[in-house]
PDB file of N, CA and C in Angstrom:
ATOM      1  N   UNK A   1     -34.668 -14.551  -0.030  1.00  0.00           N
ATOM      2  CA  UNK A   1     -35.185 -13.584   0.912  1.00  0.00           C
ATOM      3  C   UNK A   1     -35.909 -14.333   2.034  1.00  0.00           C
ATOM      4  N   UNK A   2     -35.993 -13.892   3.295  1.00  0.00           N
ATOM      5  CA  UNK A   2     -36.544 -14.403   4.177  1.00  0.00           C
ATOM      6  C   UNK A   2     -37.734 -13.773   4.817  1.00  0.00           C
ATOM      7  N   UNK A   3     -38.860 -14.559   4.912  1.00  0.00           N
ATOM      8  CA  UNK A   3     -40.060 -13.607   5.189  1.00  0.00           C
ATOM      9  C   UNK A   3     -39.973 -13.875   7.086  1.00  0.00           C
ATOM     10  N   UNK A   4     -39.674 -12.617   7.836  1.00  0.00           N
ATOM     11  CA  UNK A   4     -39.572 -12.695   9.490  1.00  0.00           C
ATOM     12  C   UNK A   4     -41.127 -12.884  10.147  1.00  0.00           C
ATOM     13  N   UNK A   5     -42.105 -11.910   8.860  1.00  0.00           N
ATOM     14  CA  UNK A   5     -43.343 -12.382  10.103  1.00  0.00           C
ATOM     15  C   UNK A   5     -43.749 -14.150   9.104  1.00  0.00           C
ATOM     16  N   UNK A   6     -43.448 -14.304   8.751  1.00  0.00           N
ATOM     17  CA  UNK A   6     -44.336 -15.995   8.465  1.00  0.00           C
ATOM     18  C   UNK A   6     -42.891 -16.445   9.365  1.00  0.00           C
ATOM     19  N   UNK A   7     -42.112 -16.322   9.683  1.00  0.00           N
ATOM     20  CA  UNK A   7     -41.231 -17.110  10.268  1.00  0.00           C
ATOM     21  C   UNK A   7     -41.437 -17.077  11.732  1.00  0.00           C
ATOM     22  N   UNK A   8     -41.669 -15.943  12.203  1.00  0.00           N
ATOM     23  CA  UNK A   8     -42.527 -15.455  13.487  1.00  0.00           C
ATOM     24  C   UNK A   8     -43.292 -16.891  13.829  1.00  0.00           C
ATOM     25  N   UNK A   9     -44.888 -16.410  12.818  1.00  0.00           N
ATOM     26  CA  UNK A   9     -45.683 -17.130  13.081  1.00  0.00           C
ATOM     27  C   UNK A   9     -45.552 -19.134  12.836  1.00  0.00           C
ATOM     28  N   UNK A  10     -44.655 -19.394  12.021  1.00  0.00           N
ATOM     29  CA  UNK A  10     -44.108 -20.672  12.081  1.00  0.00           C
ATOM     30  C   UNK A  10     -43.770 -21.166  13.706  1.00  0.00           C
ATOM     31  N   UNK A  11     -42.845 -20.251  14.135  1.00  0.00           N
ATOM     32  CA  UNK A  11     -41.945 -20.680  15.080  1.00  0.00           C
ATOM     33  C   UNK A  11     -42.909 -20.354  16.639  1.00  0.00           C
ATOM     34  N   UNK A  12     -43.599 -19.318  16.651  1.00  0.00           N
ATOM     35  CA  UNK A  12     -44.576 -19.126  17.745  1.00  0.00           C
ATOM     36  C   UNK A  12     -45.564 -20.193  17.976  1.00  0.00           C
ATOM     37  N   UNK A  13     -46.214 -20.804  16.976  1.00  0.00           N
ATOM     38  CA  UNK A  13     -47.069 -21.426  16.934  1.00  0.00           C
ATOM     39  C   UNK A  13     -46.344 -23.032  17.275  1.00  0.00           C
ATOM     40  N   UNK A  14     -45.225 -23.188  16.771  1.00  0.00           N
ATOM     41  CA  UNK A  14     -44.007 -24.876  17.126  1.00  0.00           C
ATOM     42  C   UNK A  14     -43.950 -24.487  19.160  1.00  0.00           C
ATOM     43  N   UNK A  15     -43.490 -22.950  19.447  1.00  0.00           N
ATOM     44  CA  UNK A  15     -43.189 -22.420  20.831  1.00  0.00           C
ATOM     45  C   UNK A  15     -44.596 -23.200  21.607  1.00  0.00           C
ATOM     46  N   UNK A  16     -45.870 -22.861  20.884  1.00  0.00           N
ATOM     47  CA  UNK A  16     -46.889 -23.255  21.935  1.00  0.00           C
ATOM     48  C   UNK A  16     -47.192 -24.725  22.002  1.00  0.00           C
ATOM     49  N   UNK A  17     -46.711 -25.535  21.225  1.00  0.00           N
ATOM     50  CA  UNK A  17     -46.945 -27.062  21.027  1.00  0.00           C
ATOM     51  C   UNK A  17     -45.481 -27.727  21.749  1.00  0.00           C
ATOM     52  N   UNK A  18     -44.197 -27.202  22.220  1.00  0.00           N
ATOM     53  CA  UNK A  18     -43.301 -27.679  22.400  1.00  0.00           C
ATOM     54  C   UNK A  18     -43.239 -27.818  24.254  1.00  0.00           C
ATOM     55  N   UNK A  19     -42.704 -28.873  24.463  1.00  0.00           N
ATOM     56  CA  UNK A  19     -43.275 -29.296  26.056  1.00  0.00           C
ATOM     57  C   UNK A  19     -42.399 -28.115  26.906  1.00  0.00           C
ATOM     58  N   UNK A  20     -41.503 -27.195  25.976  1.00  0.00           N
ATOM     59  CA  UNK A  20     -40.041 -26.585  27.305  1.00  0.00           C
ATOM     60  C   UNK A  20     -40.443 -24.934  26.783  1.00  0.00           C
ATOM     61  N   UNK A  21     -41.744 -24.579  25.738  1.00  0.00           N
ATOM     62  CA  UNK A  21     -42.059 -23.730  25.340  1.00  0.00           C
ATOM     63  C   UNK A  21     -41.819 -22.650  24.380  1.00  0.00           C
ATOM     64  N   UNK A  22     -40.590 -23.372  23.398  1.00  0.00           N
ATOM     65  CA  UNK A  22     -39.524 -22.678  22.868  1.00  0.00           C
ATOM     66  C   UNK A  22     -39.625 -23.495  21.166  1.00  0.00           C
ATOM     67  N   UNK A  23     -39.126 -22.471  20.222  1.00  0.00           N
ATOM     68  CA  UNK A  23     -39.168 -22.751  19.185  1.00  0.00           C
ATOM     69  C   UNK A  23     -37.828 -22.217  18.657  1.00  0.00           C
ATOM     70  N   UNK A  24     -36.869 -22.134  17.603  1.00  0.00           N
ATOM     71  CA  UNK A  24     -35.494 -21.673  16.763  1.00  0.00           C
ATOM     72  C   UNK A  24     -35.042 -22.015  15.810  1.00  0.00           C
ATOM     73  N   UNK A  25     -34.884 -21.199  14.841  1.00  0.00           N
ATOM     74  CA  UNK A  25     -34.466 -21.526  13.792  1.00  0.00           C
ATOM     75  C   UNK A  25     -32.854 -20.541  12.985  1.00  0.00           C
ATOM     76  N   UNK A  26     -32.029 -21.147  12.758  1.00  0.00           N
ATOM     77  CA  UNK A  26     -30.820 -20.553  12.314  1.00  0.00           C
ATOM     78  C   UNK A  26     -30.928 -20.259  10.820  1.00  0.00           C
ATOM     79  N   UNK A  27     -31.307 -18.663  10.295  1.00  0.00           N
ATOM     80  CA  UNK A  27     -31.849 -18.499   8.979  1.00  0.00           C
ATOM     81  C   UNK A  27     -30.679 -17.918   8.346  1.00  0.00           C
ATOM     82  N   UNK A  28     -29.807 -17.240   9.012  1.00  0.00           N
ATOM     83  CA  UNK A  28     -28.545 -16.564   8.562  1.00  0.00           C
ATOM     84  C   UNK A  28     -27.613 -16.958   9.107  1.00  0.00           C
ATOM     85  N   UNK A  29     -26.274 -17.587   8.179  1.00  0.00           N
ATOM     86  CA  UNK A  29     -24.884 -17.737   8.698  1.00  0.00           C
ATOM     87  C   UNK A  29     -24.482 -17.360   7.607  1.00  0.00           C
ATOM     88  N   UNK A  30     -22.969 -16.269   7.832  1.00  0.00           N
ATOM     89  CA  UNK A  30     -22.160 -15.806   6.554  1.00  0.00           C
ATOM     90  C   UNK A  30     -21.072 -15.978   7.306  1.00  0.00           C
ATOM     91  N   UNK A  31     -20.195 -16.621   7.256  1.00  0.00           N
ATOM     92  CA  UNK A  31     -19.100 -16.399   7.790  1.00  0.00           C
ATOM     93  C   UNK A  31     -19.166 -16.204   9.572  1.00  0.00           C
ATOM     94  N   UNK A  32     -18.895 -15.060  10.060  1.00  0.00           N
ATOM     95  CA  UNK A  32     -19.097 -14.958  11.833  1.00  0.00           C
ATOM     96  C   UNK A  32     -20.430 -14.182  11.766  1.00  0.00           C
ATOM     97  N   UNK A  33     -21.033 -13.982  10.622  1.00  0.00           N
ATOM     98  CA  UNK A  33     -22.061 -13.717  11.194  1.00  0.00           C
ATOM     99  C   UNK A  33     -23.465 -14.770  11.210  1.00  0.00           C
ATOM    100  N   UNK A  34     -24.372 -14.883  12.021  1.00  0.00           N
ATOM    101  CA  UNK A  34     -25.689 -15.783  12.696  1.00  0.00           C
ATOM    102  C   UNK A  34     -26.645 -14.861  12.207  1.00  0.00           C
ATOM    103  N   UNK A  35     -27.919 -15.502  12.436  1.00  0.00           N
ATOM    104  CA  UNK A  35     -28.830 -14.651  12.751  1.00  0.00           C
ATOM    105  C   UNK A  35     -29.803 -15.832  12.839  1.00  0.00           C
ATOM    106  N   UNK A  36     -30.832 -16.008  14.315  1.00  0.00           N
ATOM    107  CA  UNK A  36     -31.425 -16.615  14.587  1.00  0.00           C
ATOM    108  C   UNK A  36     -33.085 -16.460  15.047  1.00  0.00           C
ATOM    109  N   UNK A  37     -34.000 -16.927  14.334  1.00  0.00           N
ATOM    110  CA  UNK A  37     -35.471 -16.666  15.332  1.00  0.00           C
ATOM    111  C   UNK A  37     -35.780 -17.332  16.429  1.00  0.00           C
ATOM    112  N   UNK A  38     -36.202 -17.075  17.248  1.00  0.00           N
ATOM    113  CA  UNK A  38     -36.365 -17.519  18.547  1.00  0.00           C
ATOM    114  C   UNK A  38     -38.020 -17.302  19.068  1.00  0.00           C
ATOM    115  N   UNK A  39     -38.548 -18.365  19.598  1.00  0.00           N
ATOM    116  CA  UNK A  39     -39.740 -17.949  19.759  1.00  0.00           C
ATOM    117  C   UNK A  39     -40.017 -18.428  21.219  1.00  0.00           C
ATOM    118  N   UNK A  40     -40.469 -17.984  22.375  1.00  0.00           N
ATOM    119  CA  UNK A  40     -40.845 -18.064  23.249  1.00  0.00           C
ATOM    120  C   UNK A  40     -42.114 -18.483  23.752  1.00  0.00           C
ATOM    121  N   UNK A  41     -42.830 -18.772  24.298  1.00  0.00           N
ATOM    122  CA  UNK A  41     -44.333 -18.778  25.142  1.00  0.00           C
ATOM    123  C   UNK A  41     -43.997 -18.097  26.175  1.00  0.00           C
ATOM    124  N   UNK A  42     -45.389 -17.252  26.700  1.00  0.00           N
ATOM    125  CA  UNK A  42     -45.175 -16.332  28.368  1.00  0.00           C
ATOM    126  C   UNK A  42     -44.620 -17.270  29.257  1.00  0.00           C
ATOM    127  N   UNK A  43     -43.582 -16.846  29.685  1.00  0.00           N
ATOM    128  CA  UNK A  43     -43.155 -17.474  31.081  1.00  0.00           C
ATOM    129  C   UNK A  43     -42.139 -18.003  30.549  1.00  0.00           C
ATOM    130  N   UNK A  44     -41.419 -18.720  29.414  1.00  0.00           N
ATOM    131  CA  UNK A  44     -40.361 -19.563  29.213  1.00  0.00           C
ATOM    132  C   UNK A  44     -39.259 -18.992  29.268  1.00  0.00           C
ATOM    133  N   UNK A  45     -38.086 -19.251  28.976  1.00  0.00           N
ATOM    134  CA  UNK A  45     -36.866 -18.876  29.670  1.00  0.00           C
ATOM    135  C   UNK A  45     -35.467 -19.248  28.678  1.00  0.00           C
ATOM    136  N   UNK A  46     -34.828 -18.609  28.124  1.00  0.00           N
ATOM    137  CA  UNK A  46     -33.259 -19.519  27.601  1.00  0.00           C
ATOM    138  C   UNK A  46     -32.604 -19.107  29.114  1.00  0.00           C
ATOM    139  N   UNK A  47     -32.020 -20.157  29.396  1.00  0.00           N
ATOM    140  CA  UNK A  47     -31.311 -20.101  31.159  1.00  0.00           C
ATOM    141  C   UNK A  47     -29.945 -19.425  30.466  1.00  0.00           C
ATOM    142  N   UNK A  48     -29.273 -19.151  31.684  1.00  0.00           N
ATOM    143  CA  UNK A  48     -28.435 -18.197  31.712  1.00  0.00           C
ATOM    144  C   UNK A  48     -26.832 -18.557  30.941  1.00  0.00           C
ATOM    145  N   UNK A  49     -26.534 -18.227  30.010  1.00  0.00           N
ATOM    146  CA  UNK A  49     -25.468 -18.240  29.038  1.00  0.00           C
ATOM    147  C   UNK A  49     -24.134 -17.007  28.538  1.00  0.00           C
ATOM    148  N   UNK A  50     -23.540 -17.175  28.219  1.00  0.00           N
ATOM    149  CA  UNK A  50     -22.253 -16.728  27.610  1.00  0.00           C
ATOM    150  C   UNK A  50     -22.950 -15.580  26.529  1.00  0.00           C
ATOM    151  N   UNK A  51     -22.250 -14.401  26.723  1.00  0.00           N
ATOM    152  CA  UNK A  51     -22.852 -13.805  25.834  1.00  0.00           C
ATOM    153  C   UNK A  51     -21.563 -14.020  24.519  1.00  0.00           C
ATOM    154  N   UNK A  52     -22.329 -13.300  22.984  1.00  0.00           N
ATOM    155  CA  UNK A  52     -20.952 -13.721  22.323  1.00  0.00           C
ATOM    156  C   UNK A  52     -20.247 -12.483  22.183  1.00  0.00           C
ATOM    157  N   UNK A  53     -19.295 -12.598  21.468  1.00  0.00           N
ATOM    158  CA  UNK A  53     -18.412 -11.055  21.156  1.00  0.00           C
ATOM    159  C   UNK A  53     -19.607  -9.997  20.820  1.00  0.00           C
ATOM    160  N   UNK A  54     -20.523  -9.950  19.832  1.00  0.00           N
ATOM    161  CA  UNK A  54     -21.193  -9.339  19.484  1.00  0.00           C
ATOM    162  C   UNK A  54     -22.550  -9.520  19.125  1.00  0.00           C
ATOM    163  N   UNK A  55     -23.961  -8.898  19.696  1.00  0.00           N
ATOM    164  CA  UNK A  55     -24.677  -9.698  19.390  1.00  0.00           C
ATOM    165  C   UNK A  55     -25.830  -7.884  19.633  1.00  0.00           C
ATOM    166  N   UNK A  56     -27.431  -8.774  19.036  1.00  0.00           N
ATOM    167  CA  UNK A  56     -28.189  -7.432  19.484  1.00  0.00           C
ATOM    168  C   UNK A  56     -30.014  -8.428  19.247  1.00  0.00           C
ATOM    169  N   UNK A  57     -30.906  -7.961  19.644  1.00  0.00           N
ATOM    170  CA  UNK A  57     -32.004  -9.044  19.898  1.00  0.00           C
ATOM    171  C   UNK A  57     -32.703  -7.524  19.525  1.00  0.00           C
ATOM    172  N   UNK A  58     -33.749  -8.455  18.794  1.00  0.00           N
ATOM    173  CA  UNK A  58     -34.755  -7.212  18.149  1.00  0.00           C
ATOM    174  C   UNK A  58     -36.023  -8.094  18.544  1.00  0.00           C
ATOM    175  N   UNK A  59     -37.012  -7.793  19.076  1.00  0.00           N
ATOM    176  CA  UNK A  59     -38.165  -8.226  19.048  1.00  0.00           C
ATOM    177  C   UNK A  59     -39.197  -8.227  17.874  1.00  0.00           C
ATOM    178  N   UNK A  60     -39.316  -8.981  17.807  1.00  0.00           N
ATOM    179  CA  UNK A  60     -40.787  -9.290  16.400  1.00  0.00           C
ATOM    180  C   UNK A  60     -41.499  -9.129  17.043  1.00  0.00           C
ATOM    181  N   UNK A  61     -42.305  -9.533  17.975  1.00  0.00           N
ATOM    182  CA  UNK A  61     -43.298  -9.571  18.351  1.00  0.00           C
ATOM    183  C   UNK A  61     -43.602 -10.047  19.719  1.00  0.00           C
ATOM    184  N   UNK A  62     -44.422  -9.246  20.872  1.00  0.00           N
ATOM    185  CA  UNK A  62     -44.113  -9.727  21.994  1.00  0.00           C
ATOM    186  C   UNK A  62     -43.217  -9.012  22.990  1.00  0.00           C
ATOM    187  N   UNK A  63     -42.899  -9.182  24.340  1.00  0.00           N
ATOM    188  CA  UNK A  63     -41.978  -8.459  25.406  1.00  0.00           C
ATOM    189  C   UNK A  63     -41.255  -9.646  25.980  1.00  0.00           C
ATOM    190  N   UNK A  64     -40.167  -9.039  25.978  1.00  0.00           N
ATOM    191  CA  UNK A  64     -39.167 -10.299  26.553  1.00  0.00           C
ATOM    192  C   UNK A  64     -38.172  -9.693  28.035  1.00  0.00           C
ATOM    193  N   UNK A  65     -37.791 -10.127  28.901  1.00  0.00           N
ATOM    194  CA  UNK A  65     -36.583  -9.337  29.957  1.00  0.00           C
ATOM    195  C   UNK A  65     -35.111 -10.135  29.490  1.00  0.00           C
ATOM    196  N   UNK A  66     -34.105  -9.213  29.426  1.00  0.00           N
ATOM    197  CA  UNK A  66     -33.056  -9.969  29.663  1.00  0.00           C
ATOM    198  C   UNK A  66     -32.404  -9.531  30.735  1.00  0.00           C
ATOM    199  N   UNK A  67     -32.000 -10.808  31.686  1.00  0.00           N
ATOM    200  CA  UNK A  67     -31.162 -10.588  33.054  1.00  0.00           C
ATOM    201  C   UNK A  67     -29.902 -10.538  33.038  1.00  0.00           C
ATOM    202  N   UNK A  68     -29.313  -9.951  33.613  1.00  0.00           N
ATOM    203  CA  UNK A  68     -27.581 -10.265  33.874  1.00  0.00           C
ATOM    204  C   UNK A  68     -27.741  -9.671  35.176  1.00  0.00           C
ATOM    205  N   UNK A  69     -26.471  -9.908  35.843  1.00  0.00           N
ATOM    206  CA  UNK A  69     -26.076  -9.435  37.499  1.00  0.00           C
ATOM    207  C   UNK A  69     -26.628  -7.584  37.203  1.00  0.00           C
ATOM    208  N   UNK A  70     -25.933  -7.306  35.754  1.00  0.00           N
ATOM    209  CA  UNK A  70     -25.896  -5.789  36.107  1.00  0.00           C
ATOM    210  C   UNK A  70     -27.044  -4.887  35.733  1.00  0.00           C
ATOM    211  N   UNK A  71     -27.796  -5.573  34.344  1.00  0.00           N
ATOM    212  CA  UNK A  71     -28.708  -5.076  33.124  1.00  0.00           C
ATOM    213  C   UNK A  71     -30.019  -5.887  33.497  1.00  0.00           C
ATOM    214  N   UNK A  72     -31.005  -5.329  33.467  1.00  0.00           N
ATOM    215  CA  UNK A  72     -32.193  -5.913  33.724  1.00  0.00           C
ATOM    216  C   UNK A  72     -33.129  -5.253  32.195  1.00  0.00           C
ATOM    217  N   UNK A  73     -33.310  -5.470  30.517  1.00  0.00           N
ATOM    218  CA  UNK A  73     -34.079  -4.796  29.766  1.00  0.00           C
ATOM    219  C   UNK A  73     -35.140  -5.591  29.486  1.00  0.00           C
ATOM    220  N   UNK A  74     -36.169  -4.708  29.064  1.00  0.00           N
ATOM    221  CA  UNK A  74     -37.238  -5.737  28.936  1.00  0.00           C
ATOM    222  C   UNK A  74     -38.151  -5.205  27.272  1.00  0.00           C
ATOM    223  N   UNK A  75     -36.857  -5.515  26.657  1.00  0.00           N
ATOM    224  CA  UNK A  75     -37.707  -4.769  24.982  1.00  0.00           C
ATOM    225  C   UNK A  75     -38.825  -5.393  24.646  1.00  0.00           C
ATOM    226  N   UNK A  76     -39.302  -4.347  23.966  1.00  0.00           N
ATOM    227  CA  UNK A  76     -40.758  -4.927  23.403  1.00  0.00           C
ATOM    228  C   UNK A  76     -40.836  -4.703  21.629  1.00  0.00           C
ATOM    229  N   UNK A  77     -41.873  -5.663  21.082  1.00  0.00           N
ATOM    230  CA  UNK A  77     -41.973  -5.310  19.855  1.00  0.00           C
ATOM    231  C   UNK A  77     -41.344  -4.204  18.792  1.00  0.00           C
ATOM    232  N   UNK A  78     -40.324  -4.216  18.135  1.00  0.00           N
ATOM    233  CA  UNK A  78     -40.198  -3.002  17.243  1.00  0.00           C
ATOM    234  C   UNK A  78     -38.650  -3.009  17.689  1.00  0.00           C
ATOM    235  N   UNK A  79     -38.801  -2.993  19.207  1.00  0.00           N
ATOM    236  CA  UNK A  79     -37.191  -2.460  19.666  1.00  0.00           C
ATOM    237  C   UNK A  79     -35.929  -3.559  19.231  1.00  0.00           C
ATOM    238  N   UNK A  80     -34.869  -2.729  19.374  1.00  0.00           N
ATOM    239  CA  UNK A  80     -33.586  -3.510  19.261  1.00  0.00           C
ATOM    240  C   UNK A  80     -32.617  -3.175  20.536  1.00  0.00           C
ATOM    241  N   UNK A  81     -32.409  -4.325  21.048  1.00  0.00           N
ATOM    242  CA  UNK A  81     -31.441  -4.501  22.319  1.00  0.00           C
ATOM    243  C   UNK A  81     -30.010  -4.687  21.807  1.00  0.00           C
ATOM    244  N   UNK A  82     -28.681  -3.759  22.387  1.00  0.00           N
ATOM    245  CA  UNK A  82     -27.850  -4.908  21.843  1.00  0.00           C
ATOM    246  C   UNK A  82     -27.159  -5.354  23.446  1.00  0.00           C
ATOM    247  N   UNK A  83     -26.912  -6.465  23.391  1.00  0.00           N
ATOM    248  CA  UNK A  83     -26.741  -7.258  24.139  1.00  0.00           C
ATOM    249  C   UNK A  83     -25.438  -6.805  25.197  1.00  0.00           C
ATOM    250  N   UNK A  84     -25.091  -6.914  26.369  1.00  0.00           N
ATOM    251  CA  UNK A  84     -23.863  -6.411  27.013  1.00  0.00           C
ATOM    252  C   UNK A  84     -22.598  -8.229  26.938  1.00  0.00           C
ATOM    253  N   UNK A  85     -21.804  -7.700  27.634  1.00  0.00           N
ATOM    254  CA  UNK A  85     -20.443  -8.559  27.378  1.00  0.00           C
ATOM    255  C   UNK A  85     -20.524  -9.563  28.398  1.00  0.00           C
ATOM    256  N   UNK A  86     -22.104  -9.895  29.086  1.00  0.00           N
ATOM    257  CA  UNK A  86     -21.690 -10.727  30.374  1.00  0.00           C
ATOM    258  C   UNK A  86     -23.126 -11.745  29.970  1.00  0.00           C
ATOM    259  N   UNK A  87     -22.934 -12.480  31.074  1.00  0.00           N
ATOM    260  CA  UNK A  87     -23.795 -13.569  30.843  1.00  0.00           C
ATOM    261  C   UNK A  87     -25.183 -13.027  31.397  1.00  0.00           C
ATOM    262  N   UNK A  88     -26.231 -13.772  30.580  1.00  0.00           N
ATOM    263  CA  UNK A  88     -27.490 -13.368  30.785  1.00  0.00           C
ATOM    264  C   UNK A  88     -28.397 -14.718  30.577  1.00  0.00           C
ATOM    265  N   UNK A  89     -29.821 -14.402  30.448  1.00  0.00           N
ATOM    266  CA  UNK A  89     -30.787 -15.218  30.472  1.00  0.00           C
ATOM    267  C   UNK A  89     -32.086 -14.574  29.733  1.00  0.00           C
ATOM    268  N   UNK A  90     -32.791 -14.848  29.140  1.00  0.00           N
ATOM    269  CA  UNK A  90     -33.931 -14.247  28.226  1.00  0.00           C
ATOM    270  C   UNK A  90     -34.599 -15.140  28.909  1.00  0.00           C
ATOM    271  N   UNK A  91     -36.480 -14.267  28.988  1.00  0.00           N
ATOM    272  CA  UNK A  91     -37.469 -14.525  29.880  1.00  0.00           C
ATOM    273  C   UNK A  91     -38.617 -14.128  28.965  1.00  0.00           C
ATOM    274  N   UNK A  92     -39.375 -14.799  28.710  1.00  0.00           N
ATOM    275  CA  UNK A  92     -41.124 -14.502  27.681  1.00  0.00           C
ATOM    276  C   UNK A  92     -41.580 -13.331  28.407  1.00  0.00           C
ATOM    277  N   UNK A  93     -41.739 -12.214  28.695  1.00  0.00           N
ATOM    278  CA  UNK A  93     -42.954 -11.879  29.490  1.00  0.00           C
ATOM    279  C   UNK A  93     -44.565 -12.055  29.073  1.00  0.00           C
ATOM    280  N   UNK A  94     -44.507 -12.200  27.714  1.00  0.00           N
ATOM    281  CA  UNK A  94     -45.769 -12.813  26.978  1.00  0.00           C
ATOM    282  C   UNK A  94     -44.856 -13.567  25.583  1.00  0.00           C
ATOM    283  N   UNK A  95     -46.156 -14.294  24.933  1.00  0.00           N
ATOM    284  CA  UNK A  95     -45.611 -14.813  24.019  1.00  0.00           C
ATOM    285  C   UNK A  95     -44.925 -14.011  22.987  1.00  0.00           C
ATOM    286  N   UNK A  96     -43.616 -14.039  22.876  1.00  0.00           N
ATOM    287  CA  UNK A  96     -42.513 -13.174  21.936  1.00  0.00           C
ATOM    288  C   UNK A  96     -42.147 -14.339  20.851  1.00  0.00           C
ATOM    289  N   UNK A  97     -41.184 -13.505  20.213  1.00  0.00           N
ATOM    290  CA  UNK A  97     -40.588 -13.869  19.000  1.00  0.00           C
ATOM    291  C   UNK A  97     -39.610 -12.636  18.717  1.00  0.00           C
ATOM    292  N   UNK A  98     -38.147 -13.279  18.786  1.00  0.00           N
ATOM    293  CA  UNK A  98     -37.161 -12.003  18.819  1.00  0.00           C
ATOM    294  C   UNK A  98     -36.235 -13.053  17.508  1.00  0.00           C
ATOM    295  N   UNK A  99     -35.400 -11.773  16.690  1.00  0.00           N
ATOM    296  CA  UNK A  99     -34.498 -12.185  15.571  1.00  0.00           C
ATOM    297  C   UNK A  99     -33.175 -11.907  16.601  1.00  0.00           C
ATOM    298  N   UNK A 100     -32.077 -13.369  16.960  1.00  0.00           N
ATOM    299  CA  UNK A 100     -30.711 -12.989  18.021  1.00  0.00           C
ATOM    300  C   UNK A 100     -29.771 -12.838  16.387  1.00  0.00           C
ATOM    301  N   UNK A 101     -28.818 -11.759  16.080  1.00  0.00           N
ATOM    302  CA  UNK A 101     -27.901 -11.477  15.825  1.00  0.00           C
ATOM    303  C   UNK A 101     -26.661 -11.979  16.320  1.00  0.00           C
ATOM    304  N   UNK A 102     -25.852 -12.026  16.139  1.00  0.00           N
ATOM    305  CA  UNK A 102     -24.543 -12.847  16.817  1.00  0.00           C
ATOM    306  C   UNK A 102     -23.387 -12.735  16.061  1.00  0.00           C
ATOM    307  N   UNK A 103     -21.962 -12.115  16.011  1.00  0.00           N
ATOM    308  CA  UNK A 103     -20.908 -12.468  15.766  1.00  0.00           C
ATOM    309  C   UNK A 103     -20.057 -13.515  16.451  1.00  0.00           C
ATOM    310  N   UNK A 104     -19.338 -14.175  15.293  1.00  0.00           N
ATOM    311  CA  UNK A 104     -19.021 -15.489  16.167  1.00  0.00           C
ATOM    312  C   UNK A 104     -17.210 -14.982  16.249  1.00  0.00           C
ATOM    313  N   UNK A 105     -16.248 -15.078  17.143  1.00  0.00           N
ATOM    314  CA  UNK A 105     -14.979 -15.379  16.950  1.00  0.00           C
ATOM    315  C   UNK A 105     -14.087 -16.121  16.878  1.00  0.00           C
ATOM    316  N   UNK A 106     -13.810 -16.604  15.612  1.00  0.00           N
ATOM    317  CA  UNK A 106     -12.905 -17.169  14.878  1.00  0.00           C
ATOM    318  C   UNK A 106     -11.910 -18.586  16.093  1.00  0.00           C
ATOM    319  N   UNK A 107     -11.163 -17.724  16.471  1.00  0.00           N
ATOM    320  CA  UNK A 107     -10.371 -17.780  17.666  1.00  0.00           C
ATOM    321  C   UNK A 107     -11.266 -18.363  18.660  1.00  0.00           C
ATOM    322  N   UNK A 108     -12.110 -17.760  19.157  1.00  0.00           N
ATOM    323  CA  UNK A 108     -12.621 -18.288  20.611  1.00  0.00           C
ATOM    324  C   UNK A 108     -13.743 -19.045  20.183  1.00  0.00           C
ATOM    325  N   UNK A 109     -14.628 -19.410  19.195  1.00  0.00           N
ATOM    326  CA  UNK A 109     -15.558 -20.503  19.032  1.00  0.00           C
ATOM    327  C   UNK A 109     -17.296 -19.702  18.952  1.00  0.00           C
ATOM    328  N   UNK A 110     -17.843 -20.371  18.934  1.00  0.00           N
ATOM    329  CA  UNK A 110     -19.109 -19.901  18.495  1.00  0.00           C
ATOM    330  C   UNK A 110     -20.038 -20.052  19.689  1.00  0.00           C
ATOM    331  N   UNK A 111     -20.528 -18.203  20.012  1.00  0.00           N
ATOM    332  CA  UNK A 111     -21.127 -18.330  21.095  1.00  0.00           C
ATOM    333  C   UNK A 111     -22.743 -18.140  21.515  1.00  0.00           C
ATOM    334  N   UNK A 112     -23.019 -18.336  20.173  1.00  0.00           N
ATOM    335  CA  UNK A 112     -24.741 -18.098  20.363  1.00  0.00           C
ATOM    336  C   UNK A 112     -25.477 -19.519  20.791  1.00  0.00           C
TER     337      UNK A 112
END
């Protein structure tokens, strides 16, 4: 079993000691499916990437924006985003901690 808030607080606390502000850890792989913690500091950034076939970002803790040309969301604690089919970028608006979901395809390679 995996405990999300001690993993939270593991990875938030690595986010504020790390020079690029970011902390991650890959706790679930079954096959195509991922599941990753991600921890942010206010202001930090994953720059702009490939989204994968399937994916959805739940916040633990904290407010985050995600950008694309078309989608601008900015979930907060509790919520679950699921992600659109185009490329984007995740942004801290304070110190967060989100669980990324991800299906991977077989065929086209692994896109988280």
């Amino acid at each position: 079993m995996i405990d999300l808030t001690a993993l939270a607080d593991q990875h938030l606390e690595g986010a504020r000691t790390d020079p690029h502000g970011r902390s991650a850890e890959l706790v679930a792989h079954d096959g195509e499916l991922r599941q990753t913690v991600i921890a942010l500091v206010a202001g930090s950034r994953l720059g702009e990437h490939n989204s994968p076939p399937g994916a959805t970002l739940q916040v633990l803790r904290g407010r985050v924006r995600v950008e694309s040309d078309d989608v601008q969301a900015e979930p907060a604690a509790g919520e679950l985003w699921v992600l659109t089919h185009e490329r984007h970028s995740v942004v801290a608006l304070e110190d967060s901690v989100f669980l990324l979901t991800t299906v991977t395809n077989v065929d086209r390679g692994t896109y988280a």
